[in-house]
Protein backbone atom coordinates (compact mmCIF):
# COMPACT_ATOMS: atom_id res chain seq x y z
CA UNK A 1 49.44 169.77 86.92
CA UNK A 2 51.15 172.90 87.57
CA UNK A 3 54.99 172.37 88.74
CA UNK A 4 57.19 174.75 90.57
CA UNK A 5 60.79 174.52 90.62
CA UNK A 6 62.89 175.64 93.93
CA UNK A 7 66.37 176.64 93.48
CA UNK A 8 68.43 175.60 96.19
CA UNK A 9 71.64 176.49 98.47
CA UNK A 10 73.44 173.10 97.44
CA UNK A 11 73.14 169.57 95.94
CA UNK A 12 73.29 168.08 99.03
CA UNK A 13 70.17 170.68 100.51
CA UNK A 14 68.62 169.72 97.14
CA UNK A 15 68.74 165.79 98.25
CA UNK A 16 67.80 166.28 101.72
CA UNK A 17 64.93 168.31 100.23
CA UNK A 18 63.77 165.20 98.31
CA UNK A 19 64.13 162.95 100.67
CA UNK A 20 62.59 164.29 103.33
CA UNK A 21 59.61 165.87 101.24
CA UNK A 22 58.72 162.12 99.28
CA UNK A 23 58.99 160.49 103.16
CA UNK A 24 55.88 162.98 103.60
CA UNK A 25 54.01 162.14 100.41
CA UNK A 26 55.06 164.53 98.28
CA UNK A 27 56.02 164.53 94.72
CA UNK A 28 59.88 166.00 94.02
CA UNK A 29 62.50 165.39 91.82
CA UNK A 30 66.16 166.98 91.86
CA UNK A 31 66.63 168.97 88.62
CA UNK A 32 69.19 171.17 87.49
CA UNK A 33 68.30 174.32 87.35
CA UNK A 34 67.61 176.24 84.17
CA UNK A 35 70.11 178.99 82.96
CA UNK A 36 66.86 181.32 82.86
CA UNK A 37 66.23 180.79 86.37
CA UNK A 38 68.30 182.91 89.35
CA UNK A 39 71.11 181.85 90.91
CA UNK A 40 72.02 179.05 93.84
CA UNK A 41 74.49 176.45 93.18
CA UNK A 42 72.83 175.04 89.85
CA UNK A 43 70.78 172.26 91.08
CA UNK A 44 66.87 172.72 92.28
CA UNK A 45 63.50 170.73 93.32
CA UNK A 46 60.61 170.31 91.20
CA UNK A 47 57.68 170.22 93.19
CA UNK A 48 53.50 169.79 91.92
CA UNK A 49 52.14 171.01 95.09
CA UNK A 50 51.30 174.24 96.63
CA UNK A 51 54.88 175.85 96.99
CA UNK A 52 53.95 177.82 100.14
CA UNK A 53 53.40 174.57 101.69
CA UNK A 54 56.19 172.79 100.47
CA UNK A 55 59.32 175.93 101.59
CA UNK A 56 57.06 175.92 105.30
CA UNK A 57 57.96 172.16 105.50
CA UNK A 58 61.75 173.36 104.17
CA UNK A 59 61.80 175.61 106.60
CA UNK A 60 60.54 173.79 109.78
CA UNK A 61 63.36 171.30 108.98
CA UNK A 62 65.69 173.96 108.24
CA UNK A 63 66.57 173.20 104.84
CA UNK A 64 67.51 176.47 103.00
CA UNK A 65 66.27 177.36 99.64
CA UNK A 66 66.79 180.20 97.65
CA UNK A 67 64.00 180.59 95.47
CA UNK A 68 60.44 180.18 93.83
CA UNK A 69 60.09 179.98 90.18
CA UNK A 70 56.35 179.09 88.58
CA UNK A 71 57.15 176.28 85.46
């Protein structure tokens, strides 16, 4: 299954990101983020489902991201 891994604004956005996304269902996992990948404060989600889904959930529950990287 594809994977897609979402940099994000902090560790703690990261963990809200998690927790709020499995409480819906949806596979994610906290990951750092890998030194090929932009920038954001090192740690990122790892998510299997569609990601245009996934950042509209983010960002109806206001939980900044920074961006969308294909794995």
């Amino acid at each position: 299954m594809k994977k897609t891994m979402i940099t994000m604004s902090s560790i703690t956005y990261a963990m809200k990101a998690k927790e709020y996304l499995n409480s819906l269902g949806y596979w994610c996992e906290v990951e750092r983020t890998r030194k090929n990948i932009g920038s954001g404060c090192g740690y990122s989600i790892v998510v299997q489902d569609d990601p245009d889904l996934i950042t509209a959930r983010l960002d109806r529950r206001n939980i900044p991201y920074k961006g969308i990287y294909s794995l």
